[in-house]
N, C-alpha and C. Protein backbone atom coordinates (compact mmCIF):
# COMPACT_ATOMS: atom_id res chain seq x y z
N UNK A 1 0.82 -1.19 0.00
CA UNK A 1 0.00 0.00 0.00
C UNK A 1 0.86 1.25 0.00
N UNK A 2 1.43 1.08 -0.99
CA UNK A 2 2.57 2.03 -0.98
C UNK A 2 2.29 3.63 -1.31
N UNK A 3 1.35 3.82 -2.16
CA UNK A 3 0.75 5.21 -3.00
C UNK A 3 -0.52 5.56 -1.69
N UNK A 4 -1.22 5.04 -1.23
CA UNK A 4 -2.34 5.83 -0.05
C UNK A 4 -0.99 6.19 0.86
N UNK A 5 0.01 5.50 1.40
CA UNK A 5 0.59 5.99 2.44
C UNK A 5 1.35 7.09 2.07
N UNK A 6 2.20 7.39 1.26
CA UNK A 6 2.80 8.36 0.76
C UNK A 6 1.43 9.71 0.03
N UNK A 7 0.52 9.23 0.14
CA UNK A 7 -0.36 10.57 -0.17
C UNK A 7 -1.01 11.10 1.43
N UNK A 8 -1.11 10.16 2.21
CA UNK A 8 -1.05 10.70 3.33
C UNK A 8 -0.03 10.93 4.10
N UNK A 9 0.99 11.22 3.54
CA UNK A 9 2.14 12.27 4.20
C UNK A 9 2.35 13.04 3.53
N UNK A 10 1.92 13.10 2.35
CA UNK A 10 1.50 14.64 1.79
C UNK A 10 0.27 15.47 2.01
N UNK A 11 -0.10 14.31 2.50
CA UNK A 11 -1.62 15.19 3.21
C UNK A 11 -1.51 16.32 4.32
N UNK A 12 -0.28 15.15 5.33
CA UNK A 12 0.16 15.95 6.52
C UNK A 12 1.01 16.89 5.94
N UNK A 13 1.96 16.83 5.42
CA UNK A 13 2.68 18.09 4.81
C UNK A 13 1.74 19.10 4.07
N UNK A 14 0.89 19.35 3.88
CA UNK A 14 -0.09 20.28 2.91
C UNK A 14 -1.08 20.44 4.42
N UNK A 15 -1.44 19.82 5.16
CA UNK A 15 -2.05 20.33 6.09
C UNK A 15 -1.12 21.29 7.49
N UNK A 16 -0.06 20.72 7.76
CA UNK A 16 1.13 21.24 8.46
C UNK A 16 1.72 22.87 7.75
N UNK A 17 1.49 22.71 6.35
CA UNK A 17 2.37 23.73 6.51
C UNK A 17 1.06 25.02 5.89
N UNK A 18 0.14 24.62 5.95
CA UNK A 18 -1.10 25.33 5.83
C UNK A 18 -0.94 26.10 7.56
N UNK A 19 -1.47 24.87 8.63
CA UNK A 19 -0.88 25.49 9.62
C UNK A 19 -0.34 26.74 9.66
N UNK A 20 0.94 26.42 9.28
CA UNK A 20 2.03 27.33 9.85
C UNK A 20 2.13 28.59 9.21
N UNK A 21 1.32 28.67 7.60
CA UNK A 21 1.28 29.78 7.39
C UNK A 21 0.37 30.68 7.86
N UNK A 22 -0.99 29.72 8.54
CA UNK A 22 -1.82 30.44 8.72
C UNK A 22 -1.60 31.41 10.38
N UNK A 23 -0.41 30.80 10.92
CA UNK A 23 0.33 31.06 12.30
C UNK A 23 0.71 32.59 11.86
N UNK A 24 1.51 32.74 10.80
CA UNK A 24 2.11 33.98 9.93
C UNK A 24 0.78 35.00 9.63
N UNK A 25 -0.46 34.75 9.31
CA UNK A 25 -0.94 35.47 9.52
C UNK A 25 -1.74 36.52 10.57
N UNK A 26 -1.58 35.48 11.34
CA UNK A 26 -1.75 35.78 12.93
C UNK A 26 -0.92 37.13 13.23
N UNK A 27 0.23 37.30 12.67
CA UNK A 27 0.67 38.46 12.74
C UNK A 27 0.18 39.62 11.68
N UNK A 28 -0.87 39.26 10.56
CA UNK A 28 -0.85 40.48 10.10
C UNK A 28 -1.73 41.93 10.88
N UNK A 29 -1.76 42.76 9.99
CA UNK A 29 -2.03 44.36 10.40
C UNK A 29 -3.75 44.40 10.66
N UNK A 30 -4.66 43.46 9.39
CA UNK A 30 -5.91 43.15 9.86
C UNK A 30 -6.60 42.93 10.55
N UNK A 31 -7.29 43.29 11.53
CA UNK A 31 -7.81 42.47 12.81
C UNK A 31 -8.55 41.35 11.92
N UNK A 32 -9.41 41.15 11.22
CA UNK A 32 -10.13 40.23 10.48
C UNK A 32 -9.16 38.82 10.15
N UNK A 33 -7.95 39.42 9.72
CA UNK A 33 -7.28 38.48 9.32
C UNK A 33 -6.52 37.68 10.63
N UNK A 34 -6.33 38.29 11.75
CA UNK A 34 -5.78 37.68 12.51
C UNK A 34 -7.13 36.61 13.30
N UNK A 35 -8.19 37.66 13.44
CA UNK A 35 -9.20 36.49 13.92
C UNK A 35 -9.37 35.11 13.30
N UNK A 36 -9.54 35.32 12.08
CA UNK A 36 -9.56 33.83 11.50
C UNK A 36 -8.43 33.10 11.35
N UNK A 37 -7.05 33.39 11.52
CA UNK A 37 -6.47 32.65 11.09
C UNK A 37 -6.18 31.89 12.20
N UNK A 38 -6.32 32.33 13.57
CA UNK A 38 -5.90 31.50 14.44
C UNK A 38 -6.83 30.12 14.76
N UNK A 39 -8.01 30.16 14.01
CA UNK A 39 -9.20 28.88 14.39
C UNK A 39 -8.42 28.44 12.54
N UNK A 40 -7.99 29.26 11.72
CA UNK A 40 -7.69 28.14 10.44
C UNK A 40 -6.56 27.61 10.92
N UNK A 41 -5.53 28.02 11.69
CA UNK A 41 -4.24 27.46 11.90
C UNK A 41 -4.56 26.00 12.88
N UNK A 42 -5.38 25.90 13.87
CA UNK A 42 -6.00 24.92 14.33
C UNK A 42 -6.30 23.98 13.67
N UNK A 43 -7.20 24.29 12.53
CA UNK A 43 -7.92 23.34 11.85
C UNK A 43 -6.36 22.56 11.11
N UNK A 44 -5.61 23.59 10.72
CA UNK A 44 -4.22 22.87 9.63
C UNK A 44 -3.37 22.44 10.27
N UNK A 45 -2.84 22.50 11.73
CA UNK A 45 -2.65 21.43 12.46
C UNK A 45 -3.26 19.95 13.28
N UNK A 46 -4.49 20.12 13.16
CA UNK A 46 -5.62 19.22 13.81
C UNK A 46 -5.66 18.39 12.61
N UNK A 47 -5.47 19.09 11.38
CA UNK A 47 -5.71 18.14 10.31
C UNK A 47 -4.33 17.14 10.12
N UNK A 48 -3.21 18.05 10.09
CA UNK A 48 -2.02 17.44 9.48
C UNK A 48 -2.01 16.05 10.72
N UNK A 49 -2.37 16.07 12.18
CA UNK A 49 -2.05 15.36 13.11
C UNK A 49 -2.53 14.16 12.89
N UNK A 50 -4.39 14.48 12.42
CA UNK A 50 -5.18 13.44 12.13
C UNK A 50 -5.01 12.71 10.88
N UNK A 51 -4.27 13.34 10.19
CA UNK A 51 -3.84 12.47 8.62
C UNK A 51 -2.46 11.79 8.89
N UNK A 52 -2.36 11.89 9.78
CA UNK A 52 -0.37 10.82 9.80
C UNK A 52 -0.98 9.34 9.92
N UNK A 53 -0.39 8.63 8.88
CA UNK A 53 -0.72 7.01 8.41
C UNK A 53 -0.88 6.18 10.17
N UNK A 54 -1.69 5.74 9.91
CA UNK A 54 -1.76 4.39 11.45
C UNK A 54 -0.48 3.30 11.19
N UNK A 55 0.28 3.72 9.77
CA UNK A 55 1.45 2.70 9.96
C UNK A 55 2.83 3.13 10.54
N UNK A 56 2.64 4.60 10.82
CA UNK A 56 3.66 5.47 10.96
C UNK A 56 3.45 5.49 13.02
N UNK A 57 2.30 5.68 13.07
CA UNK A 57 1.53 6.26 14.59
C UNK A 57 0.35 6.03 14.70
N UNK A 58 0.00 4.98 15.58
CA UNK A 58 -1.36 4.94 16.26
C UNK A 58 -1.83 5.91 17.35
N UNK A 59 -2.68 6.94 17.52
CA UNK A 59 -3.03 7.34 18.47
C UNK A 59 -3.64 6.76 19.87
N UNK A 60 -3.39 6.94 21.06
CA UNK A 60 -4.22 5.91 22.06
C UNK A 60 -5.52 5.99 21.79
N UNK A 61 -6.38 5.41 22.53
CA UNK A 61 -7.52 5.28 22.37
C UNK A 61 -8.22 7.12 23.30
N UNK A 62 -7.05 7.58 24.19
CA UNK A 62 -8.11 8.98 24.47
C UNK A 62 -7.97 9.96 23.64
N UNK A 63 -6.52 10.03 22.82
CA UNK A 63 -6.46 11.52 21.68
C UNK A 63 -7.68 11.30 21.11
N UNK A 64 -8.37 10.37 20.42
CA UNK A 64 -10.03 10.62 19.51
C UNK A 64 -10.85 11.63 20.54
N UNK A 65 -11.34 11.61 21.68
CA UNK A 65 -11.92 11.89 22.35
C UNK A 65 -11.61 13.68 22.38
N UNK A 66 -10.15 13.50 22.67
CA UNK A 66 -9.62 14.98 22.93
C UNK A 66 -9.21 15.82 21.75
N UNK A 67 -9.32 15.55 20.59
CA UNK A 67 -9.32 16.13 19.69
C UNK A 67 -10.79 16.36 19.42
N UNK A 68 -11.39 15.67 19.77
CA UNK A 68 -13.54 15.60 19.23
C UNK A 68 -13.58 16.69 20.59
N UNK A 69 -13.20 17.19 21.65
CA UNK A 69 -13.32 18.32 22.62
C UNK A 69 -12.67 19.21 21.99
N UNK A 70 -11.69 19.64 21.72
CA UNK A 70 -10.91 20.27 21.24
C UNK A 70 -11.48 21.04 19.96
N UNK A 71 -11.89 20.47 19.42
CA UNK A 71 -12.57 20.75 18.09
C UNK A 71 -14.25 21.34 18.38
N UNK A 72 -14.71 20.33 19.59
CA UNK A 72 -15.45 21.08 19.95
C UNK A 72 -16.16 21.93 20.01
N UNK A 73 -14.98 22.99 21.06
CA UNK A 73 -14.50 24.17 21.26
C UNK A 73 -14.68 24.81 20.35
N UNK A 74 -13.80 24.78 19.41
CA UNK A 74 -13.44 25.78 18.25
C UNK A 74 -14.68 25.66 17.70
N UNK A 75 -15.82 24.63 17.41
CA UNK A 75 -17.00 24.91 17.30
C UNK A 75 -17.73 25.86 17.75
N UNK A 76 -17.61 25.91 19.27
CA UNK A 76 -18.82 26.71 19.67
C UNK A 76 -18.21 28.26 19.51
N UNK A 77 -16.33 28.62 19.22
CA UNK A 77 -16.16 29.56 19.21
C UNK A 77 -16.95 30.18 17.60
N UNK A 78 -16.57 29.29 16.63
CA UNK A 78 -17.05 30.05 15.47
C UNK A 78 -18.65 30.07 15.38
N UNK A 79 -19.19 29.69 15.92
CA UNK A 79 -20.86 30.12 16.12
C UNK A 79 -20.86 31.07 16.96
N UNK A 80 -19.86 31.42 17.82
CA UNK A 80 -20.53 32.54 18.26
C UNK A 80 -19.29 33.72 17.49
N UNK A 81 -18.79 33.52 17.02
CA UNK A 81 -18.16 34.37 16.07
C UNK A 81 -19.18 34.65 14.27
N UNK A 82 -19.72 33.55 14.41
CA UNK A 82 -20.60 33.69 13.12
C UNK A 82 -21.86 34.98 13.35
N UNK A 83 -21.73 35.23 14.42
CA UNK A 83 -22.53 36.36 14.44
C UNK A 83 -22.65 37.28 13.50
N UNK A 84 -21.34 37.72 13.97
CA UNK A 84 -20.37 38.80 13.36
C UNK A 84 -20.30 39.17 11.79
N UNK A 85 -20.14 37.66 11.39
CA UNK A 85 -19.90 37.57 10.23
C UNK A 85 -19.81 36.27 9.51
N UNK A 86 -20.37 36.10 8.78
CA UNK A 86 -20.82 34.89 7.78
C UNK A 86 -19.67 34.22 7.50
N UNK A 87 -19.16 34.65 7.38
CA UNK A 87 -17.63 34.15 6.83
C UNK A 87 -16.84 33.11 7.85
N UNK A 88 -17.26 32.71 8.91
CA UNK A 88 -17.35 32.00 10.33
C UNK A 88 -17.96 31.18 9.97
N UNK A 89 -18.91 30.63 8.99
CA UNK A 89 -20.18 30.17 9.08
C UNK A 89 -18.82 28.46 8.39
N UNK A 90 -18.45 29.17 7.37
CA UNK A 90 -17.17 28.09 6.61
C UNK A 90 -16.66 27.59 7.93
N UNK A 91 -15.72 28.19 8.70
CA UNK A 91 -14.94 27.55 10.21
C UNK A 91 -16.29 26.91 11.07
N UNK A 92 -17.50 27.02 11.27
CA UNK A 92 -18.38 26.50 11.71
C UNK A 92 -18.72 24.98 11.48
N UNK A 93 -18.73 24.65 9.65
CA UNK A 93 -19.10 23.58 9.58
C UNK A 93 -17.67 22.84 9.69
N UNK A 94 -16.38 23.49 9.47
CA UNK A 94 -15.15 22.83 8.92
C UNK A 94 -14.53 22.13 10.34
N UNK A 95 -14.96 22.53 11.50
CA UNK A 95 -14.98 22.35 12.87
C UNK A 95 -15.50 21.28 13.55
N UNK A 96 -16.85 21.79 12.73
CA UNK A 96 -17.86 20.43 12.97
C UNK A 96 -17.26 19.19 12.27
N UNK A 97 -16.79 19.59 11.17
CA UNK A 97 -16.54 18.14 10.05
C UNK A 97 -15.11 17.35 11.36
N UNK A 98 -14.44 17.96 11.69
CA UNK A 98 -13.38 17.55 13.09
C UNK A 98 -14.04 17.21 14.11
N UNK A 99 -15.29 17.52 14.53
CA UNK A 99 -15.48 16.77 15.75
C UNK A 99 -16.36 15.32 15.35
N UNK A 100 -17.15 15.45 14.02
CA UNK A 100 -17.68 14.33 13.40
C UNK A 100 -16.21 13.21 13.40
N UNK A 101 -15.49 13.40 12.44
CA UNK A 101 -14.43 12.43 12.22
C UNK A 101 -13.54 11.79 13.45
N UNK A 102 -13.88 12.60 14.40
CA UNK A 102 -12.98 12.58 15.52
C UNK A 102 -13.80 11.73 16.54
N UNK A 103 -15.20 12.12 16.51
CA UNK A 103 -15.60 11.02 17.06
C UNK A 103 -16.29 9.70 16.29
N UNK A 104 -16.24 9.51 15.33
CA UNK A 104 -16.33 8.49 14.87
C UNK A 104 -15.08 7.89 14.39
N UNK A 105 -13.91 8.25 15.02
CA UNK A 105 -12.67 7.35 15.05
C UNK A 105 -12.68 7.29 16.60
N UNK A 106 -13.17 8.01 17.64
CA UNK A 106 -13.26 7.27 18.62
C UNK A 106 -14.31 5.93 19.23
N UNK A 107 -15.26 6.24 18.30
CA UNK A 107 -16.20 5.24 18.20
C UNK A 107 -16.34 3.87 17.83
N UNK A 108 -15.32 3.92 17.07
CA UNK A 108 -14.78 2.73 15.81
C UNK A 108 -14.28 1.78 16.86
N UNK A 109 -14.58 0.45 16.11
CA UNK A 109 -13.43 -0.53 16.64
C UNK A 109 -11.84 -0.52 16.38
N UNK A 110 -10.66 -0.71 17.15
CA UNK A 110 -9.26 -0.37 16.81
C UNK A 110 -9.27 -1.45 15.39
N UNK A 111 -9.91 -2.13 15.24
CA UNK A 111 -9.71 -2.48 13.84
C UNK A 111 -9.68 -1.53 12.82
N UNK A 112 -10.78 -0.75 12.32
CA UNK A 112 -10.76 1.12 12.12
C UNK A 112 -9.88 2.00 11.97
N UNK A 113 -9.20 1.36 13.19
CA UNK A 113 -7.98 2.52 12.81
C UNK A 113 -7.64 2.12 12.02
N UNK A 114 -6.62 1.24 11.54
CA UNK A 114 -5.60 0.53 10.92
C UNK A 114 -5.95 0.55 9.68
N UNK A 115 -7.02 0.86 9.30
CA UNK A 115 -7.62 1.77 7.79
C UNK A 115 -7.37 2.42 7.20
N UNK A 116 -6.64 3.35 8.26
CA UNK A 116 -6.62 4.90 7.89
C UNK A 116 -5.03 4.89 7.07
N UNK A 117 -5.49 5.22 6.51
CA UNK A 117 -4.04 5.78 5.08
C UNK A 117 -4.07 4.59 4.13
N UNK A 118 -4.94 3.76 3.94
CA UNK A 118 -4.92 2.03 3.31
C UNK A 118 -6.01 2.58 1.81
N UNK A 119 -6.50 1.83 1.11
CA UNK A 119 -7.06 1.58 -0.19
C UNK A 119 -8.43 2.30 0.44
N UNK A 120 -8.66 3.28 -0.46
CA UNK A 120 -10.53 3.79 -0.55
C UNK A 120 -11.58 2.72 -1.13
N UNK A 121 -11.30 1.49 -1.08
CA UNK A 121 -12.26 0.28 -1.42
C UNK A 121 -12.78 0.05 0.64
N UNK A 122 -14.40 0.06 0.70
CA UNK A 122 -14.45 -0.33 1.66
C UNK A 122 -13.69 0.86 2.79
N UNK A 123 -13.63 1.90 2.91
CA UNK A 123 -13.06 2.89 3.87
C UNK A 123 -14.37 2.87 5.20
N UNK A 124 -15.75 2.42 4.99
CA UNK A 124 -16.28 2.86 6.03
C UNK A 124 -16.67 1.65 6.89
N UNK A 125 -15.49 1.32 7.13
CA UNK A 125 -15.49 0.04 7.95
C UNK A 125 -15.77 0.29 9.26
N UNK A 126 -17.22 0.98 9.66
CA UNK A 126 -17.49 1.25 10.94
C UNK A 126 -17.46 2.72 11.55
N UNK A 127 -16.76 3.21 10.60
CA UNK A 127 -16.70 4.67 11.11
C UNK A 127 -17.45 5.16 10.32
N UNK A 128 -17.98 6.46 11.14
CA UNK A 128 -19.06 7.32 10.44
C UNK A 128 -20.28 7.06 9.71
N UNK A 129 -21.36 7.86 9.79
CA UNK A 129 -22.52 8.09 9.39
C UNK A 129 -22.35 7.97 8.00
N UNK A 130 -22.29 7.02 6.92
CA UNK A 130 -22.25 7.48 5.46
C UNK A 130 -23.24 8.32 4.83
N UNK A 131 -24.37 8.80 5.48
CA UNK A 131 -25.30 10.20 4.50
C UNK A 131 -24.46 11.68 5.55
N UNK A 132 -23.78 11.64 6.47
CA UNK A 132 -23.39 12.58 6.69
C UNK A 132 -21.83 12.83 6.73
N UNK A 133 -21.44 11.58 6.01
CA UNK A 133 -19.65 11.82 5.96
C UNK A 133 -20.23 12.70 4.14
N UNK A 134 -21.53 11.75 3.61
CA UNK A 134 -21.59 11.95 2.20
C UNK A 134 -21.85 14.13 2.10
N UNK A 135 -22.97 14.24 2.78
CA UNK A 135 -23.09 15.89 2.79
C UNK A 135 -21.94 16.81 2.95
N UNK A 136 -21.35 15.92 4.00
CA UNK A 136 -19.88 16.90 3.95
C UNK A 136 -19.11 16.83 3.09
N UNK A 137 -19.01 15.98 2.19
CA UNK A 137 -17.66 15.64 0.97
C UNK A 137 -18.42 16.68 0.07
N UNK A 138 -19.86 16.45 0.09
CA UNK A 138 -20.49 17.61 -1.32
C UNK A 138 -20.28 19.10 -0.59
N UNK A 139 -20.27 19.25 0.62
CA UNK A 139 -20.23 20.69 0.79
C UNK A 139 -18.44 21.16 0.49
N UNK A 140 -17.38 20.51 0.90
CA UNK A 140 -16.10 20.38 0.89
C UNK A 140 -15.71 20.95 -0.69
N UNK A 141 -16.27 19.81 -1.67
CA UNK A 141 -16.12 19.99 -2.84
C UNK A 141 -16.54 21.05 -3.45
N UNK A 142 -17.68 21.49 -3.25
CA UNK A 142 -17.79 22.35 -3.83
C UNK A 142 -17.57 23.77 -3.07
N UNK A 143 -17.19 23.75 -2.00
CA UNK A 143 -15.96 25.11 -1.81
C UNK A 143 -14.78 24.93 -2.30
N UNK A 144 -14.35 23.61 -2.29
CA UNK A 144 -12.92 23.72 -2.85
C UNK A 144 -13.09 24.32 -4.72
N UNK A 145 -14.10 24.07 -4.93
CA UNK A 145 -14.12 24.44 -6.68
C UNK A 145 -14.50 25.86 -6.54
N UNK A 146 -15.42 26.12 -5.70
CA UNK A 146 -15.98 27.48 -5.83
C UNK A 146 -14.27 28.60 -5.43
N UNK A 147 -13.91 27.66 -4.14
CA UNK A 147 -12.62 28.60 -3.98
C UNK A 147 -11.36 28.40 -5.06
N UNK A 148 -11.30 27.31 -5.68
CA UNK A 148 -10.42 27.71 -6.53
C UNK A 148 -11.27 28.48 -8.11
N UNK A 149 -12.28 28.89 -8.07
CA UNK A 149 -12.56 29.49 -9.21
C UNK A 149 -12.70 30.87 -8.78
N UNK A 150 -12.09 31.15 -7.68
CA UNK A 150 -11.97 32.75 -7.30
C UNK A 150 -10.97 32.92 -7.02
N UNK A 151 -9.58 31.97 -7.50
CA UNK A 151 -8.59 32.27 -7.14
C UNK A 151 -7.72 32.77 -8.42
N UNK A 152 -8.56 32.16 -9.77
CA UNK A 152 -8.36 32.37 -11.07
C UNK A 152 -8.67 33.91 -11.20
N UNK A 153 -7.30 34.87 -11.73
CA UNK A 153 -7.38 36.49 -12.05
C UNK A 153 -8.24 36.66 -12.39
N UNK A 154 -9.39 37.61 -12.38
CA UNK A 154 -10.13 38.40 -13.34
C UNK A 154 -9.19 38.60 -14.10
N UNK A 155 -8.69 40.01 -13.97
CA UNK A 155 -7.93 40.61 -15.19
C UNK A 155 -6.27 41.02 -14.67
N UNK A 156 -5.51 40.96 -15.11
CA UNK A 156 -4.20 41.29 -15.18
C UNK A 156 -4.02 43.02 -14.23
N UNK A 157 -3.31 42.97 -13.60
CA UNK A 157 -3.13 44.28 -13.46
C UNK A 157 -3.91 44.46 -12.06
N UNK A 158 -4.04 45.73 -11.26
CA UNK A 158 -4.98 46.18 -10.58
C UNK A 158 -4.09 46.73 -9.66
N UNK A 159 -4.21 46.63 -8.30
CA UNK A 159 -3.33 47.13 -7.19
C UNK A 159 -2.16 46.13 -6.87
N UNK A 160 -1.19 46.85 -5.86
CA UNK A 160 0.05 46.03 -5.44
C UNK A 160 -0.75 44.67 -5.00
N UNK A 161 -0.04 43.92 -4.44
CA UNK A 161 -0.17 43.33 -3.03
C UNK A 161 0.26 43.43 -1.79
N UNK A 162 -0.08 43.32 -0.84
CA UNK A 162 0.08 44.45 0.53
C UNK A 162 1.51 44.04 0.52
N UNK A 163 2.15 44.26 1.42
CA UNK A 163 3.52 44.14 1.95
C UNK A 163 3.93 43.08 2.81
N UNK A 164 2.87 43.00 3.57
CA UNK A 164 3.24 41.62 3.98
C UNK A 164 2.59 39.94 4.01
N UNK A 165 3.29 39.08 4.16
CA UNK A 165 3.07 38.04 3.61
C UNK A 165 1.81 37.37 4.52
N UNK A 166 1.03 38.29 5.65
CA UNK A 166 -0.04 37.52 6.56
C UNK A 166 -1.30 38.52 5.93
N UNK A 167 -1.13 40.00 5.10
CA UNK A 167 -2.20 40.09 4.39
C UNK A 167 -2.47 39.91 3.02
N UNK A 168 -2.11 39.24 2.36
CA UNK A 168 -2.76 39.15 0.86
C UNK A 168 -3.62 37.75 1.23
N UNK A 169 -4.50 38.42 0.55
CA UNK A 169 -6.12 37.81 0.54
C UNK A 169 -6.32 36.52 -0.49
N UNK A 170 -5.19 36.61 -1.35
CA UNK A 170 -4.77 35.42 -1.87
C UNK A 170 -4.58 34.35 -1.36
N UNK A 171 -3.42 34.52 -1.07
CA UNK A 171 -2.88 33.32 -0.03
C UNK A 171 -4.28 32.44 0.89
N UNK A 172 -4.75 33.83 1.35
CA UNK A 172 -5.32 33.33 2.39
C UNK A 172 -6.29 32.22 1.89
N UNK A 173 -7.06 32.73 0.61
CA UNK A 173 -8.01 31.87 -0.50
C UNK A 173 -7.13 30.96 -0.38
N UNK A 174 -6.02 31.19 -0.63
CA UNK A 174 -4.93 29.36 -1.07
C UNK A 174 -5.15 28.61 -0.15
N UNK A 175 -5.03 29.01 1.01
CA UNK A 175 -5.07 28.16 2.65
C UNK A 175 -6.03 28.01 2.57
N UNK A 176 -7.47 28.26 2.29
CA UNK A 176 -8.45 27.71 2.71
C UNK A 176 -8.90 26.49 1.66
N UNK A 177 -8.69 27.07 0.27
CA UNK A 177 -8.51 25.99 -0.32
C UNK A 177 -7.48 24.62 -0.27
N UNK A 178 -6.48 24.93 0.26
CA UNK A 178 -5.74 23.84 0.60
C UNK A 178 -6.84 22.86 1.66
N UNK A 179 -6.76 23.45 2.61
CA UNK A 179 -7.94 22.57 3.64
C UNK A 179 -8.94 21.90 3.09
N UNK A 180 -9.82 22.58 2.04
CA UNK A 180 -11.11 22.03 1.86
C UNK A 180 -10.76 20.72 1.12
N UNK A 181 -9.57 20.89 0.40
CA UNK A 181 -9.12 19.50 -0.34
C UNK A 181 -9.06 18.94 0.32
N UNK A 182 -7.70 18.82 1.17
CA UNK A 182 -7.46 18.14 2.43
C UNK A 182 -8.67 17.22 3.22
N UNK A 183 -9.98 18.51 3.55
CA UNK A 183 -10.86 17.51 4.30
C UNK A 183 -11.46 16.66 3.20
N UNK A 184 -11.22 16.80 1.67
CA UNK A 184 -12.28 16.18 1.10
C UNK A 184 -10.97 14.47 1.17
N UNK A 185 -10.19 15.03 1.26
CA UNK A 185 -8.99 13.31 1.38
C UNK A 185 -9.66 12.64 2.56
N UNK A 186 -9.50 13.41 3.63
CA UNK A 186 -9.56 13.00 4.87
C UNK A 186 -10.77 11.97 4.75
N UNK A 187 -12.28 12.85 4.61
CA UNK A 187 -13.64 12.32 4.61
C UNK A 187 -13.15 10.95 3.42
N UNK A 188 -12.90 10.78 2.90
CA UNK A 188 -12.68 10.32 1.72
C UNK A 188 -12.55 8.46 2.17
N UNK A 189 -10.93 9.06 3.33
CA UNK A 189 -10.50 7.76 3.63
C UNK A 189 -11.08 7.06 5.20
N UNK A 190 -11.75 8.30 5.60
CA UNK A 190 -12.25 7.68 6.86
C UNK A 190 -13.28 6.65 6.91
């Protein structure tokens, strides 16, 4: 199983270093931009952690639990951040999709685990709801298309890009699109 395991360490590498850029924006000049990036930088480490192969690292049986709290959390923060602004509403469900997966890998038999990073024939060997792993792969997908079809120029030309590398609004589209792929792997193989 040589090609699932090596795509899930590119999974973790594309979710890790999503992370870390989204850490970098944490420092920009935006307040907007710093609010979100610190619940996206979560999500791109929570992800990269939860995508490392079961042949590499088994988690004990309480990290499921404490990542499904953990995630939680960051749930109930972006609902009550969705107030504010719609744009929360994305970190709302993407939160939720982490505490779903998280507890239905704590739910699973440890047979289950040992799934994870193996052949997409048969992936829902016990884990998860299949009409609600299925809603989330269609909502995933089609942000990931919708966000990469707004990442494509209008037109050539227009203003600089800011100065520093935690505000262009690009990037930031990139990171989120990176994730939505990401969860659509994740849901994919769970």
């Amino acid at each position: 199983m040589h090609g699932p395991v090596s795509a899930a360490w590119l999974l973790v590498a594309l979710c890790a270093a999503t992370g870390a850029y989204c850490l970098l924006r944490m420092r920009s000049a935006v307040e907007e931009q710093r609010r979100s990036a610190g619940g996206e930088a979560l999500m791109g480490f929570g992800m990269a952690a939860m995508a490392v192969p079961a042949a590499a690292f088994s988690p004990p049986g309480w990290a499921w639990p404490v990542y499904a709290a953990v995630f939680g959390l960051a749930t109930l923060r972006a609902l009550w951040a969705a107030r504010r602004d719609r744009h929360h509403l994305h970190h709302l469900v993407g939160t939720a999709a982490m505490v779903y997966m998280a507890a239905a890998m704590a739910l699973a038999p440890p047979a289950a685990h040992s799934m994870k990073g193996m052949s997409m024939e048969g992936m829902h060997g016990g884990t998860g709801v299949p009409a609600v792993t299925g809603a989330l792969l269609l909502y995933f997908t089609g942000y990931a298309l919708l966000s990469g079809a707004r990442l494509v120029p209008a037109a050539a030309g227009g203003p600089p890009p800011p100065a520093h590398w935690g505000d262009r609004p690009e990037l930031a589209r990139a990171c989120r699109l990176s994730m939505a792929i990401g969860m659509v792997a994740m849901l994919l193989t769970m």
